[in-house]
N, C-alpha and C. Protein backbone atom coordinates (compact mmCIF):
# COMPACT_ATOMS: atom_id res chain seq x y z
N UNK A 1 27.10 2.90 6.49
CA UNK A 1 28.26 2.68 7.33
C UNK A 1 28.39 1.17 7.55
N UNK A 2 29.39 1.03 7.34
CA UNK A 2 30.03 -0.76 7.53
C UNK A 2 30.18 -0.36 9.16
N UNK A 3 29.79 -2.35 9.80
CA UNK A 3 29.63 -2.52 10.95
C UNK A 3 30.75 -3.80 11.29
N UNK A 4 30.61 -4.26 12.29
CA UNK A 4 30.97 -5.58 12.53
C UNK A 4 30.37 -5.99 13.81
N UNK A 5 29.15 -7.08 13.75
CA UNK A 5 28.16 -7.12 14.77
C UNK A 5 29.16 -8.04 15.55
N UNK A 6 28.92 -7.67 16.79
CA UNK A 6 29.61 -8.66 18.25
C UNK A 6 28.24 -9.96 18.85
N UNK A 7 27.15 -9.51 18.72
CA UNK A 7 26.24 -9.69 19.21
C UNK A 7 25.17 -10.45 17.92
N UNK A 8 24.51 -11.76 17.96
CA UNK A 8 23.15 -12.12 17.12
C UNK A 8 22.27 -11.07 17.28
N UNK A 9 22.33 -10.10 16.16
CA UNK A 9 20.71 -9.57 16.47
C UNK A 9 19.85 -10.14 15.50
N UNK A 10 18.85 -10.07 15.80
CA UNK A 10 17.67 -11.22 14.75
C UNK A 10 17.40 -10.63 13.21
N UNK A 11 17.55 -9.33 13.12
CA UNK A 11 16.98 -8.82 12.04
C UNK A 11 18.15 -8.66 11.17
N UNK A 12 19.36 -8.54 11.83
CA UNK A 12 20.54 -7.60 11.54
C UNK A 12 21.64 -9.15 10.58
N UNK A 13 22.30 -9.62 11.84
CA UNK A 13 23.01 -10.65 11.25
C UNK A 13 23.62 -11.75 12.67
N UNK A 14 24.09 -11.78 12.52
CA UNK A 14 24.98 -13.25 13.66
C UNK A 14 26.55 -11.88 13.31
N UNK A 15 27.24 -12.60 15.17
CA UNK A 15 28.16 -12.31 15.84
C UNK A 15 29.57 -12.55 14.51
N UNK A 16 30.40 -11.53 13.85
CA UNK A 16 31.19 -11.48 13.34
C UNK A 16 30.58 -11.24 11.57
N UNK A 17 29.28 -10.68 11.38
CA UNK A 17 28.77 -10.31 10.07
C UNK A 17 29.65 -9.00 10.32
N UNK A 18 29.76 -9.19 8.80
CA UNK A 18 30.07 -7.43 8.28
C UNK A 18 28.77 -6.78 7.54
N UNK A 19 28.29 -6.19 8.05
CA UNK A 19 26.77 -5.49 7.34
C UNK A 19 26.83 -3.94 6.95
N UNK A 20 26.07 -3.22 6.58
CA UNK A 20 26.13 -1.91 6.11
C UNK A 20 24.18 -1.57 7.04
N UNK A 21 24.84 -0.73 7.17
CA UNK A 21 23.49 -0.32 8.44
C UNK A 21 23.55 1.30 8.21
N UNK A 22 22.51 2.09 8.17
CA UNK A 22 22.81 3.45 8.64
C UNK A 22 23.46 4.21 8.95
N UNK A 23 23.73 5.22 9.13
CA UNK A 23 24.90 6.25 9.89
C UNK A 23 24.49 6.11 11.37
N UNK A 24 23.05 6.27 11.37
CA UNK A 24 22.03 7.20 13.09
C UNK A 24 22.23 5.99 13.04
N UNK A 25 21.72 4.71 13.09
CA UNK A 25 21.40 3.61 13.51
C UNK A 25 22.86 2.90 14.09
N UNK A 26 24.08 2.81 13.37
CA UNK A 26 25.37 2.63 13.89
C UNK A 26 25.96 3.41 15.14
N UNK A 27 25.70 4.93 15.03
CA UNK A 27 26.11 5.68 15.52
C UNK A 27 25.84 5.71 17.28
N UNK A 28 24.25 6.09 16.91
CA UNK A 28 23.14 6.12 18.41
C UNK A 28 22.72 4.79 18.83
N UNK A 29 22.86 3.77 18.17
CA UNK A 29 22.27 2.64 18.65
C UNK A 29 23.37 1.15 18.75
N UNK A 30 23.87 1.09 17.84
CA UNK A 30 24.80 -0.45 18.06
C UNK A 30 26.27 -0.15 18.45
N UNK A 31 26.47 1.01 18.45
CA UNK A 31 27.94 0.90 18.94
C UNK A 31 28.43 1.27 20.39
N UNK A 32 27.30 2.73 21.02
CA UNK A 32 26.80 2.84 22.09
C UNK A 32 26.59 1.52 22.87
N UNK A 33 25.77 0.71 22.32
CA UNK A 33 24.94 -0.38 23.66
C UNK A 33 26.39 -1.41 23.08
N UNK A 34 27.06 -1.31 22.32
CA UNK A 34 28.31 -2.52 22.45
C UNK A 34 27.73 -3.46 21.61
N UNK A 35 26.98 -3.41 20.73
CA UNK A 35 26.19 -4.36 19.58
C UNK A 35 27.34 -4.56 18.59
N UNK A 36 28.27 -3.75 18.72
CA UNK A 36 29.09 -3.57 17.19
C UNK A 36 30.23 -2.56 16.93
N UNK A 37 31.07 -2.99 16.24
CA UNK A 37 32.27 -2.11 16.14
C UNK A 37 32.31 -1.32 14.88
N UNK A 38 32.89 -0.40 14.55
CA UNK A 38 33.13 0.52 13.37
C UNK A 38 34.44 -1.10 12.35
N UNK A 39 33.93 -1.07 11.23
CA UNK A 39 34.45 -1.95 10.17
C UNK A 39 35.59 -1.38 10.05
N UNK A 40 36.77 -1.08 10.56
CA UNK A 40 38.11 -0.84 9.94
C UNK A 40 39.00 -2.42 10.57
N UNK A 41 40.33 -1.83 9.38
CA UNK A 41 41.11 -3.13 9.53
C UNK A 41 41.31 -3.25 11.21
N UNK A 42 41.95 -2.62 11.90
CA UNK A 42 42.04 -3.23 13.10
C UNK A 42 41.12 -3.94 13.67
N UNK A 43 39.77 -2.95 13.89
CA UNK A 43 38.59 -3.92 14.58
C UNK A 43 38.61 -5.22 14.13
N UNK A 44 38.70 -5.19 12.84
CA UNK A 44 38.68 -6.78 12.18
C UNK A 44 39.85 -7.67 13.05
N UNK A 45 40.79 -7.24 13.36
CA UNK A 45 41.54 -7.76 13.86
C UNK A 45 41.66 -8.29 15.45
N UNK A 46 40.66 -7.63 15.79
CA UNK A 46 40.68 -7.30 17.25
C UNK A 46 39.05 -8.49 17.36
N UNK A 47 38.50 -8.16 17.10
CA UNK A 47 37.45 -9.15 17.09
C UNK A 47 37.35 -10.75 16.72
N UNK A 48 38.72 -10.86 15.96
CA UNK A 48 39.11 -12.22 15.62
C UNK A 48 39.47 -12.75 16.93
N UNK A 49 39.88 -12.18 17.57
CA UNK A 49 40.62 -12.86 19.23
C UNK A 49 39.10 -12.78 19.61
N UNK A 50 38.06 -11.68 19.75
CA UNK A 50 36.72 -11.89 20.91
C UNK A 50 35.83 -13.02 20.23
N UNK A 51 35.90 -13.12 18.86
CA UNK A 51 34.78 -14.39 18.49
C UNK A 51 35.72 -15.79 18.74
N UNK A 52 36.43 -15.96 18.88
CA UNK A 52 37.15 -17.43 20.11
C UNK A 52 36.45 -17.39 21.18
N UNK A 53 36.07 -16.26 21.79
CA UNK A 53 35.73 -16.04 23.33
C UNK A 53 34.20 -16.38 22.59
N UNK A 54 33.07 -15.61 21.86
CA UNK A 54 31.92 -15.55 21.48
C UNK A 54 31.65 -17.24 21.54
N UNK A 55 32.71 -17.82 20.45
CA UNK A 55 32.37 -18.99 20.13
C UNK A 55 32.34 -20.23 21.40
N UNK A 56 33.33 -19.92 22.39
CA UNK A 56 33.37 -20.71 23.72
C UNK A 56 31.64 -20.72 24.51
N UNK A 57 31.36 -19.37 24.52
CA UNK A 57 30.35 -18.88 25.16
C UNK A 57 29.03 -19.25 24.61
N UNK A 58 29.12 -19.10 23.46
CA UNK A 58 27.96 -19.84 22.68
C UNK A 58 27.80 -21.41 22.70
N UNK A 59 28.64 -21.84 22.58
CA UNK A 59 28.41 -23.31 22.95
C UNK A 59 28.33 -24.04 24.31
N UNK A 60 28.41 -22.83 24.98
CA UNK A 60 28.31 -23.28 27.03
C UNK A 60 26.67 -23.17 26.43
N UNK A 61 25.92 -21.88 26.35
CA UNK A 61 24.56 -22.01 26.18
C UNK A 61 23.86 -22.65 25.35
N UNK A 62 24.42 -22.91 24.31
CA UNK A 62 23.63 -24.45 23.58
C UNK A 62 23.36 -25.79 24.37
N UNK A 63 24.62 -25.73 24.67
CA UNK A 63 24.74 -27.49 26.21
C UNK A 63 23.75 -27.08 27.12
N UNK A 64 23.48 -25.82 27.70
CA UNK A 64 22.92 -25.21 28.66
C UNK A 64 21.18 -25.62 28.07
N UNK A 65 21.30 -25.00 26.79
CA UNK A 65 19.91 -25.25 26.89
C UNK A 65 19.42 -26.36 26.02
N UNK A 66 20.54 -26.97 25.53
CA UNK A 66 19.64 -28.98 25.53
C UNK A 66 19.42 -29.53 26.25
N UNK A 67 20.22 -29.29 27.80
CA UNK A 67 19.60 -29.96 29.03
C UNK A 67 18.30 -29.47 29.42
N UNK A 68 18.30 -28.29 29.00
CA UNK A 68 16.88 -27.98 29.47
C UNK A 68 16.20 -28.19 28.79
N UNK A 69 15.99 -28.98 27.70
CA UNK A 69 15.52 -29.48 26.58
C UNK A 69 14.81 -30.35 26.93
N UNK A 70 15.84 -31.51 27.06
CA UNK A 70 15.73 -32.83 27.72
C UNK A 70 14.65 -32.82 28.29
N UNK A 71 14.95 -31.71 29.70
CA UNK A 71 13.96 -31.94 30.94
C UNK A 71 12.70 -31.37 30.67
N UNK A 72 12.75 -30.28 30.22
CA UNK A 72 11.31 -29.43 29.92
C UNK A 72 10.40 -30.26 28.78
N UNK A 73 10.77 -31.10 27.83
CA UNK A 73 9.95 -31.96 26.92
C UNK A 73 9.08 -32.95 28.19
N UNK A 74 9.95 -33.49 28.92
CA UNK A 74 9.00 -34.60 30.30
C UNK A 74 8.38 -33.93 30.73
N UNK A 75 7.94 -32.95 31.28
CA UNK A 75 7.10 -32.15 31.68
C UNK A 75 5.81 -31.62 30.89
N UNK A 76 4.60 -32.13 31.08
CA UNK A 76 3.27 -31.60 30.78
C UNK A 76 2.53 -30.61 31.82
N UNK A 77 1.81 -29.58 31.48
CA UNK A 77 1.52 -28.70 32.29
C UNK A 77 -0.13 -28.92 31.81
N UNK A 78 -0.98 -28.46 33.09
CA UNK A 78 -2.59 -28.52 33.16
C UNK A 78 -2.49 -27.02 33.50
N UNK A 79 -3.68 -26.70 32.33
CA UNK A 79 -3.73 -25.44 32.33
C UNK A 79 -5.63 -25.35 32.70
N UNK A 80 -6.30 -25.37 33.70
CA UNK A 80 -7.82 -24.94 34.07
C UNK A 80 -8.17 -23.89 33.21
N UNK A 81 -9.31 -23.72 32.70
CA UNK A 81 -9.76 -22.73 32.16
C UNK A 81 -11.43 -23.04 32.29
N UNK A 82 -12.25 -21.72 32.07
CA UNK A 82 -13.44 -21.44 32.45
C UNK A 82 -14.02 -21.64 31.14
N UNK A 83 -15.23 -22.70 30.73
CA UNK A 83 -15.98 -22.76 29.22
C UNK A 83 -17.32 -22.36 29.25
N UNK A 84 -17.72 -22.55 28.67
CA UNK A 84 -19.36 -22.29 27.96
C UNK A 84 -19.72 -23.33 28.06
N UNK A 85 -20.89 -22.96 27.06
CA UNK A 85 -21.64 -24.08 26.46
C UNK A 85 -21.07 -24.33 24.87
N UNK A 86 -21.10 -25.83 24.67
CA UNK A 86 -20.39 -26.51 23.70
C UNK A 86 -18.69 -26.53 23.72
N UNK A 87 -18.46 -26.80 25.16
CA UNK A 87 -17.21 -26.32 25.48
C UNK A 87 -15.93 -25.80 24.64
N UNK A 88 -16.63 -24.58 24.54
CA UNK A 88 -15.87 -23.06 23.99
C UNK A 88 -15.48 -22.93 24.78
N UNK A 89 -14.09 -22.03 25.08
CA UNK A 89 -13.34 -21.40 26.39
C UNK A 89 -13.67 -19.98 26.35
N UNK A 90 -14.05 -19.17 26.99
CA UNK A 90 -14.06 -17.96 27.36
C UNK A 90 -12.77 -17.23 27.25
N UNK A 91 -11.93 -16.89 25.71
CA UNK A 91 -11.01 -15.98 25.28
C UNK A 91 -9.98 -17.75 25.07
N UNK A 92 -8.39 -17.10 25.45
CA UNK A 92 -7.68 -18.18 24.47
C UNK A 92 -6.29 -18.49 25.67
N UNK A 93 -5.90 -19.67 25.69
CA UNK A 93 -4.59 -19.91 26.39
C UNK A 93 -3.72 -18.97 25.83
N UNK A 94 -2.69 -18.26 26.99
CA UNK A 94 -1.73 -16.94 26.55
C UNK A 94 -0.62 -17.64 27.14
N UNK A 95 0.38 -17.36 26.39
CA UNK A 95 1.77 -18.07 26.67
C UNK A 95 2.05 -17.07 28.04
N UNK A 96 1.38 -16.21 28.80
CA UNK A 96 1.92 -15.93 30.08
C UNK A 96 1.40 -17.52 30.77
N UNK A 97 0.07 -17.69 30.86
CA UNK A 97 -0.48 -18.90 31.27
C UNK A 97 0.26 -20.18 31.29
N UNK A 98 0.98 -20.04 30.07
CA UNK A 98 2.10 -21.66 29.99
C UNK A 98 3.18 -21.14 30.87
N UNK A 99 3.49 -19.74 30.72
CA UNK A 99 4.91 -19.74 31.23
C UNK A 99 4.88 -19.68 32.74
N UNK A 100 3.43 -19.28 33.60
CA UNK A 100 3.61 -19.66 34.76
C UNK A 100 3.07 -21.07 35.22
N UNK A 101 2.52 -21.78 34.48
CA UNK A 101 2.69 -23.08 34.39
C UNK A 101 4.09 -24.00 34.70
N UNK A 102 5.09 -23.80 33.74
CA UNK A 102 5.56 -23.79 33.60
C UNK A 102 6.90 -23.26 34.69
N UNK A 103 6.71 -22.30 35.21
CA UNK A 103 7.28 -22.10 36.59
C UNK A 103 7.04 -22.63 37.79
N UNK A 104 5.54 -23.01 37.77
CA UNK A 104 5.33 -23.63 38.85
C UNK A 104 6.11 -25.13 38.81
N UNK A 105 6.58 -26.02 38.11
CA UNK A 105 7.14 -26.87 37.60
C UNK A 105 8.49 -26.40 37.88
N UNK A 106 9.17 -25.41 37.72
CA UNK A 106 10.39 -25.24 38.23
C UNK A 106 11.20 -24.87 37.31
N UNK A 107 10.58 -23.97 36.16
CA UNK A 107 11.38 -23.39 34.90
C UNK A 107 10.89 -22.07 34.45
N UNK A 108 12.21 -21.36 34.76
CA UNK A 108 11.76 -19.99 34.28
C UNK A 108 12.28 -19.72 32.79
N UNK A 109 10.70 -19.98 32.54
CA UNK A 109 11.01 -19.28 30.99
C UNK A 109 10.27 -18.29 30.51
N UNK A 110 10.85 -17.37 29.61
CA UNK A 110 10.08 -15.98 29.40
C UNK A 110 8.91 -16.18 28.46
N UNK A 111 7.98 -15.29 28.74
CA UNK A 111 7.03 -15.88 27.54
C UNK A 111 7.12 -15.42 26.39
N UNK A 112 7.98 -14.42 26.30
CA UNK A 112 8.10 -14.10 24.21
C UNK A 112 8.64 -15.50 24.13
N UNK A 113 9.30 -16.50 24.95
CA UNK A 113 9.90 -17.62 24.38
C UNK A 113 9.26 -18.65 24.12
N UNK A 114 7.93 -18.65 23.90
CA UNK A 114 6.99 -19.61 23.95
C UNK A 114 6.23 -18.86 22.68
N UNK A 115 6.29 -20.05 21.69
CA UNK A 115 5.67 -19.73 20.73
C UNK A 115 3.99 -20.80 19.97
N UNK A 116 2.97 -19.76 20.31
CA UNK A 116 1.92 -20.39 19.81
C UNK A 116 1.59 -19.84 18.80
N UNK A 117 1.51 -21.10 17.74
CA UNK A 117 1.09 -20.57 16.56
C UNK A 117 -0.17 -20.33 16.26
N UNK A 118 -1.08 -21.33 16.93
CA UNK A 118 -2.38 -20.52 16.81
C UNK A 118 -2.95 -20.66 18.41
N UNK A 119 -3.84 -19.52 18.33
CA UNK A 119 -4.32 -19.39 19.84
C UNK A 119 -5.13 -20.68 19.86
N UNK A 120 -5.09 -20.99 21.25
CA UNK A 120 -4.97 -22.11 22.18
C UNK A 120 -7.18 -21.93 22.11
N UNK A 121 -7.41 -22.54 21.36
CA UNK A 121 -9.75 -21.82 22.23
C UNK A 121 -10.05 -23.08 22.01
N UNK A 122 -9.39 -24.35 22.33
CA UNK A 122 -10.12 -25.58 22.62
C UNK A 122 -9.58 -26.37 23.66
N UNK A 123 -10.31 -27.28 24.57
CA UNK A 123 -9.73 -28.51 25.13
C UNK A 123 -9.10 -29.17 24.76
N UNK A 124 -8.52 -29.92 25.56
CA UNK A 124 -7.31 -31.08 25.02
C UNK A 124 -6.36 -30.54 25.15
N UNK A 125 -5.07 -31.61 24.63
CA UNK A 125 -4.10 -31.47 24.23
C UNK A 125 -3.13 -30.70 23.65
N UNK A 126 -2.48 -30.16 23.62
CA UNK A 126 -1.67 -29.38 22.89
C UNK A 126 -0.33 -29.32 22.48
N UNK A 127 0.32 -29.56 21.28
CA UNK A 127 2.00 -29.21 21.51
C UNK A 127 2.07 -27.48 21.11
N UNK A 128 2.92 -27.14 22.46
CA UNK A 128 3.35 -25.87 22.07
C UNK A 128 5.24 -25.80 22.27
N UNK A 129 5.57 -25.16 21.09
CA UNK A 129 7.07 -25.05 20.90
C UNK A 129 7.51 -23.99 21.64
N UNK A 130 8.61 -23.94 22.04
CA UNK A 130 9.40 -23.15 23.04
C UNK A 130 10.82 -22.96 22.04
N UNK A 131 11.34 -21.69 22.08
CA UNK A 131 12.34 -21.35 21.71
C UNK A 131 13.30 -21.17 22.84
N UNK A 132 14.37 -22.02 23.19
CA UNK A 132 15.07 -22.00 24.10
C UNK A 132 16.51 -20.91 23.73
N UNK A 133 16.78 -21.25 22.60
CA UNK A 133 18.28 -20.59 21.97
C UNK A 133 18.00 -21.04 20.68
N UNK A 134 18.56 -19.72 20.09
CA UNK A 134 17.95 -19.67 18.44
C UNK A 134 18.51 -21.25 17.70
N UNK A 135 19.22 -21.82 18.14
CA UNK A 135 19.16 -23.24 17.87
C UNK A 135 18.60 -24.60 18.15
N UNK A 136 17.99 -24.17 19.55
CA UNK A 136 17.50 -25.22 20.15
C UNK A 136 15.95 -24.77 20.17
N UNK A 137 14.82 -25.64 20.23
CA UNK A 137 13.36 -25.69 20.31
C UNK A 137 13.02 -27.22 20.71
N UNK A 138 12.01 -26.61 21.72
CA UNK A 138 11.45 -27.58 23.15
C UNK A 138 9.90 -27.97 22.44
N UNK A 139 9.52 -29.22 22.66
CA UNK A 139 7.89 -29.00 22.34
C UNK A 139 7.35 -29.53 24.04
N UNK A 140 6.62 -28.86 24.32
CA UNK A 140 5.70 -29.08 25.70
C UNK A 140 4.73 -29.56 25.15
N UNK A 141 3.64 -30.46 26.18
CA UNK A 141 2.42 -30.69 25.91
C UNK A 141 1.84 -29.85 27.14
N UNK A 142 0.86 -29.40 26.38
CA UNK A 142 0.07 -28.67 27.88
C UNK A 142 -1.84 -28.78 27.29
N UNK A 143 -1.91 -29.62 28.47
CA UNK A 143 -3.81 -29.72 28.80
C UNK A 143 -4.53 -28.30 28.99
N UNK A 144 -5.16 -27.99 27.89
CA UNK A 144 -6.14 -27.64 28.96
C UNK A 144 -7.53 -27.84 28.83
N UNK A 145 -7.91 -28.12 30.30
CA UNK A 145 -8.85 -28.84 30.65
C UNK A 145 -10.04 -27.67 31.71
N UNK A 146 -11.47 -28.60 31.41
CA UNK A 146 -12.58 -27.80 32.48
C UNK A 146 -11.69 -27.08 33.99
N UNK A 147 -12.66 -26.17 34.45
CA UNK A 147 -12.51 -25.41 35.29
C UNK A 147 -12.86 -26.25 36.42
């Protein structure tokens, strides 16, 4: 079944793809939650007027989140953690850990949006990338340091 997505889904396509998806999957899932319209000529037509609106809206949250770009790069977060001997850390920095870091600082960000590529099991320094909007990415530095 031909679609026409309203919505970026990650796997699927960006807002105004025409894709071919399933019957059940069109049926019970993207057209229900408003993900997507049935591919006939009208919809096509009708969606040309909502991606003007998509496209306004999308670029409020890009501006939206380079400012928070800006600000969240100045910001370093100290993250305490408990070590051993040969200062090993006892398990690994978890992006919940940055992200309430990170709140305490005065930014709520979710933690699927914080991406570590490898777990965090040493002292020091760190850059960890933040996915703000699938266009924009933040790098934080975050310490972590003895208990």
């Amino acid at each position: 079944m031909k679609v026409i997505l309203r919505t970026n889904l990650e796997k699927l396509g960006k807002a105004g793809d025409v894709v071919s998806v399933k019957d059940g999957y069109a049926v019970n899932y993207l057209i229900p939650k408003q993900y997507a319209y049935l591919a006939t000529k009208g919809n096509l037509k009708a969606f040309e007027e909502e991606k003007k609106n998509i496209n306004k809206r999308v670029q409020k949250e890009v501006s939206a989140a380079q400012k928070i770009k800006e600000e969240i790069e100045k910001v370093q977060i100290t993250i305490p953690v408990s070590v051993g001997e040969e200062e090993k850390l006892f398990g690994s920095v978890t992006s919940q850990m940055i992200a309430d870091g990170l709140k305490e600082k005065g930014f709520e960000i979710d933690k699927r949006k914080i991406e570590i590529e490898e777990a965090i099991k040493s002292l020091g320094i760190h850059d960890v990338p933040v996915r703000l909007h699938s266009s924009v990415h933040a790098v934080i530095k975050v310490w972590v340091v003895r208990e």
